[in-house]
N, C-alpha and C. Protein backbone atom coordinates (compact mmCIF):
# COMPACT_ATOMS: atom_id res chain seq x y z
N UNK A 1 -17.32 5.77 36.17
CA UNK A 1 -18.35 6.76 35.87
C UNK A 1 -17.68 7.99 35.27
N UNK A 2 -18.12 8.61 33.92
CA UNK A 2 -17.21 9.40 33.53
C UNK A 2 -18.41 10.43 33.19
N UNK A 3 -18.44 11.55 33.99
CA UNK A 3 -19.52 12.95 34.18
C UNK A 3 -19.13 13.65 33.35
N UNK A 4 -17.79 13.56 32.68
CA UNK A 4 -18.38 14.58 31.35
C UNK A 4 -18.58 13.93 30.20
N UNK A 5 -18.69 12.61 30.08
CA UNK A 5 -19.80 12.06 29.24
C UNK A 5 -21.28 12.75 28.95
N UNK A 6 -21.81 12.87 30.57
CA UNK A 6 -22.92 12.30 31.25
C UNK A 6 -23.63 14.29 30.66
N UNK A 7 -22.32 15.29 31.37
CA UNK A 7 -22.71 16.92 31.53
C UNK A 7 -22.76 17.09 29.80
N UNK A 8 -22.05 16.35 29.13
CA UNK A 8 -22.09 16.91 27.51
C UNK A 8 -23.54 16.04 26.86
N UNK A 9 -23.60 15.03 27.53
CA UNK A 9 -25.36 14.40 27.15
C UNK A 9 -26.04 15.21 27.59
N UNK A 10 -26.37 15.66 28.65
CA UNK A 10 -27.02 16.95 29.33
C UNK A 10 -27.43 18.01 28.47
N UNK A 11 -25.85 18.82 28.24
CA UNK A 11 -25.90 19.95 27.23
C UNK A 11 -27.16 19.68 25.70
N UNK A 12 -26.38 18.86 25.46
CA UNK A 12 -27.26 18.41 24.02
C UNK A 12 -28.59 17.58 24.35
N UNK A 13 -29.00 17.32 25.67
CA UNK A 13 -30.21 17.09 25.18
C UNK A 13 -30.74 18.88 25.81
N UNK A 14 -30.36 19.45 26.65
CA UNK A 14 -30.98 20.75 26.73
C UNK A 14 -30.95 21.56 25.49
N UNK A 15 -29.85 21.79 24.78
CA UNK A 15 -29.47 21.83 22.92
C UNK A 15 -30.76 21.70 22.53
N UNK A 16 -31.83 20.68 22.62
CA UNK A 16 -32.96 20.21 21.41
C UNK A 16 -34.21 20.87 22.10
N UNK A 17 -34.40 21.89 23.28
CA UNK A 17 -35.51 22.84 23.62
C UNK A 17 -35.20 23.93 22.33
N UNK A 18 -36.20 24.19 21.93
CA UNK A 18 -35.94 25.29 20.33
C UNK A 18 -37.05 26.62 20.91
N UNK A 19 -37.54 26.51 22.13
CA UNK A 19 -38.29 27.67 21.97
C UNK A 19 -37.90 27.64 24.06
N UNK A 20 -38.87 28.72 24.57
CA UNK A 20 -38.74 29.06 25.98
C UNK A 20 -39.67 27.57 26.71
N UNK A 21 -40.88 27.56 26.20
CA UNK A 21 -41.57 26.79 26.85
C UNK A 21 -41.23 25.43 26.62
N UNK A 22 -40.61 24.94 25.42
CA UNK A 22 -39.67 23.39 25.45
C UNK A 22 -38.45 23.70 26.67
N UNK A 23 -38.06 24.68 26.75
CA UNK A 23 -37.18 24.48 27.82
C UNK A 23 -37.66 24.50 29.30
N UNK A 24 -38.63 25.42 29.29
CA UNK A 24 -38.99 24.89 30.63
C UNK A 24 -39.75 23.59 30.88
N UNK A 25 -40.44 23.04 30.16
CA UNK A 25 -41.10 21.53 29.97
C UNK A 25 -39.30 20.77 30.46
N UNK A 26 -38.52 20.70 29.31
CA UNK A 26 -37.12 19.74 29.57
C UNK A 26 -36.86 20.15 31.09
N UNK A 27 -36.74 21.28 31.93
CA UNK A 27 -36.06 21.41 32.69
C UNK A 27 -36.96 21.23 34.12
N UNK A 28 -38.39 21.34 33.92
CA UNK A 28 -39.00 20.49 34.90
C UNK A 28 -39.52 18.99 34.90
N UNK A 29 -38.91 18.52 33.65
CA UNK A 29 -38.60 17.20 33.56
C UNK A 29 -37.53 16.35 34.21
N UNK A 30 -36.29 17.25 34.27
CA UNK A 30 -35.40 16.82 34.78
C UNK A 30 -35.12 17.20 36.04
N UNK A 31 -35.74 18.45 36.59
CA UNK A 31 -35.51 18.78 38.07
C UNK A 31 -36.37 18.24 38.54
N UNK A 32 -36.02 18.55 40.21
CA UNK A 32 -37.16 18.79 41.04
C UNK A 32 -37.65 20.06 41.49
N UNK A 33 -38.93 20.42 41.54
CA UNK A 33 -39.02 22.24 41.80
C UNK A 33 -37.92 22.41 42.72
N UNK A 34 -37.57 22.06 43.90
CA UNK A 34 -35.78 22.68 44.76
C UNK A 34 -35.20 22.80 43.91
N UNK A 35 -34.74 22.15 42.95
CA UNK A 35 -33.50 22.06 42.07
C UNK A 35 -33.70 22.90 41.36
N UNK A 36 -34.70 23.38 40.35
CA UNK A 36 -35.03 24.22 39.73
C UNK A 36 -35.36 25.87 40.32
N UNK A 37 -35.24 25.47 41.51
CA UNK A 37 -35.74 26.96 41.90
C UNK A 37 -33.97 27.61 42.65
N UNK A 38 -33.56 26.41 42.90
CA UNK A 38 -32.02 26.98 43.23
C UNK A 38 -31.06 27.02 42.14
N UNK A 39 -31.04 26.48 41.10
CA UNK A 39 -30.59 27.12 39.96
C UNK A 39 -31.04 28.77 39.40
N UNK A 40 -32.46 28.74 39.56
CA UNK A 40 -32.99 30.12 39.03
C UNK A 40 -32.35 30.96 40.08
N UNK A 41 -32.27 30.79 41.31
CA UNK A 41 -31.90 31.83 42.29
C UNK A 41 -29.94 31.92 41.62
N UNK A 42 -29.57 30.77 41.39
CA UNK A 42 -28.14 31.10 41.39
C UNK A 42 -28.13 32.22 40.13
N UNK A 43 -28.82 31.86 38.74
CA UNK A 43 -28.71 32.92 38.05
C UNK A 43 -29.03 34.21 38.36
N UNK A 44 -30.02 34.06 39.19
CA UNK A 44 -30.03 35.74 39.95
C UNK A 44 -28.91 36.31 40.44
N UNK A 45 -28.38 35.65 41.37
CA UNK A 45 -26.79 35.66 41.96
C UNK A 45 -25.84 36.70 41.16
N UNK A 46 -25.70 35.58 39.98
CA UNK A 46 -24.81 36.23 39.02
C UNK A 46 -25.16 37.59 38.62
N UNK A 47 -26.46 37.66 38.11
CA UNK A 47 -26.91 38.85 37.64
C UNK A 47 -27.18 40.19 38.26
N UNK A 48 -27.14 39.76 39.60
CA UNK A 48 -27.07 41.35 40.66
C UNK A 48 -25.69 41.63 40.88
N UNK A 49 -24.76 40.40 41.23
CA UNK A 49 -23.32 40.57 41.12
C UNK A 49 -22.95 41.54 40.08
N UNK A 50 -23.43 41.04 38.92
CA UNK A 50 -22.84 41.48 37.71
C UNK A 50 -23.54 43.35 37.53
N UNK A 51 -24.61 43.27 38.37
CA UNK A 51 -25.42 44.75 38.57
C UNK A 51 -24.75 45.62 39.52
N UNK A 52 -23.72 44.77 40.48
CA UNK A 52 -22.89 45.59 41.59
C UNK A 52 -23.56 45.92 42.99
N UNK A 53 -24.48 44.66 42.69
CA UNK A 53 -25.50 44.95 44.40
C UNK A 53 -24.55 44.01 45.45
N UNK A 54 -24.06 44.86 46.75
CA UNK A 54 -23.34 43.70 47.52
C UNK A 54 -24.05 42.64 47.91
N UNK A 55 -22.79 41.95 48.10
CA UNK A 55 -23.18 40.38 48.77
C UNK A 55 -24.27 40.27 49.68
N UNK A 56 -23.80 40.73 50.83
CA UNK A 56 -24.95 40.54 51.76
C UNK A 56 -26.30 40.97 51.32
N UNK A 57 -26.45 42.03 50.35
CA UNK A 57 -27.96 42.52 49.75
C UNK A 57 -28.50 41.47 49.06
N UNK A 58 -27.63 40.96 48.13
CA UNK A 58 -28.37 39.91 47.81
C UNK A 58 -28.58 38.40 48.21
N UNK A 59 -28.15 37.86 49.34
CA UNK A 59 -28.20 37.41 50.16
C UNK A 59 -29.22 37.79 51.06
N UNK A 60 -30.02 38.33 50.93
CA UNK A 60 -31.01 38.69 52.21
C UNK A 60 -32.14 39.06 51.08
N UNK A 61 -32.21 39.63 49.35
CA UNK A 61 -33.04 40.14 48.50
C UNK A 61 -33.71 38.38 48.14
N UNK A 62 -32.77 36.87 48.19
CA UNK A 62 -32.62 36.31 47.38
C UNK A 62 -33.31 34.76 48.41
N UNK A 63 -33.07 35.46 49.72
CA UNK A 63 -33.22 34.66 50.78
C UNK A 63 -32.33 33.21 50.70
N UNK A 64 -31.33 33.46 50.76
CA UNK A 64 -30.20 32.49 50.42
C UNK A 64 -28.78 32.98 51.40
N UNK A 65 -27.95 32.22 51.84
CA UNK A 65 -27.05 32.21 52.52
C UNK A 65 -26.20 32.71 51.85
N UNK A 66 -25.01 33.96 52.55
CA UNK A 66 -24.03 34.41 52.44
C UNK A 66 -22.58 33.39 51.58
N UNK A 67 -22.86 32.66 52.02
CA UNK A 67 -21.43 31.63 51.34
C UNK A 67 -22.01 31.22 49.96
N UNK A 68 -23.45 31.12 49.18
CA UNK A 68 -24.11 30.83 47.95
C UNK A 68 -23.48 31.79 47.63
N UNK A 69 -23.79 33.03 47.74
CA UNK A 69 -23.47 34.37 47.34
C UNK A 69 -22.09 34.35 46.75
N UNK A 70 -20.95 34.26 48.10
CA UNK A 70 -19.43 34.06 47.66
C UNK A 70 -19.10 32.90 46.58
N UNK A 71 -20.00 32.02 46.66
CA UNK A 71 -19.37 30.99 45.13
C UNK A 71 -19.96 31.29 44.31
N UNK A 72 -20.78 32.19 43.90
CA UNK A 72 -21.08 32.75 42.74
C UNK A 72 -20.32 33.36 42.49
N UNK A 73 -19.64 34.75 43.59
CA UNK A 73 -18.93 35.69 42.74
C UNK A 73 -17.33 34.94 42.63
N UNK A 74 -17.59 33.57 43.31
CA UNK A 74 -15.99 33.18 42.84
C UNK A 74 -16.05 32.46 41.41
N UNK A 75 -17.26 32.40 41.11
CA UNK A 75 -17.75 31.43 39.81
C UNK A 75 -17.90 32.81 38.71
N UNK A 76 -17.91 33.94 38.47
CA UNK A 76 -17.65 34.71 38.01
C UNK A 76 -16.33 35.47 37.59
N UNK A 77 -15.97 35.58 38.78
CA UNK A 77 -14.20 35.64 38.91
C UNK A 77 -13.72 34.65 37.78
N UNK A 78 -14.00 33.33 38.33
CA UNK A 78 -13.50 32.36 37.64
C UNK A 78 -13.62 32.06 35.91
N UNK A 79 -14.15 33.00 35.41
CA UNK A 79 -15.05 32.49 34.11
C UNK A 79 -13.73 32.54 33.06
């Protein structure tokens, strides 16, 4: 099984949404609302990180566990 086959098929079929609402159609095609709603929360993550709100604030703003929080900002770190 080779997943970055599988993540670069992914990319390019998300690639062929050309407007907002093709992408959300593709992406509740392929999620499940959990899946989709914990992705949207992770981009939140990033984006208060990146706003300088601490961890624990957003962790409690986001209703999500403290350790989500820390692999975001290690997934930032990491970029």
């Amino acid at each position: 099984m080779n997943t970055d086959i599988y993540i670069r098929e992914l990319v390019e079929h998300l690639l062929k949404a050309n407007d907002t609402e093709a992408m959300n159609q593709t992406l509740q095609g392929l999620l499940t609302p959990s899946e989709l709603s914990e992705i949207s929360k992770r981009l939140q993550i990033f984006k208060l990180l990146e706003a300088g709100m601490p961890q624990r604030q957003i962790a409690e703003t986001l209703g999500v566990g403290i350790a989500t929080v820390t692999r975001g900002s290690r997934a930032l770190k990491d970029k």
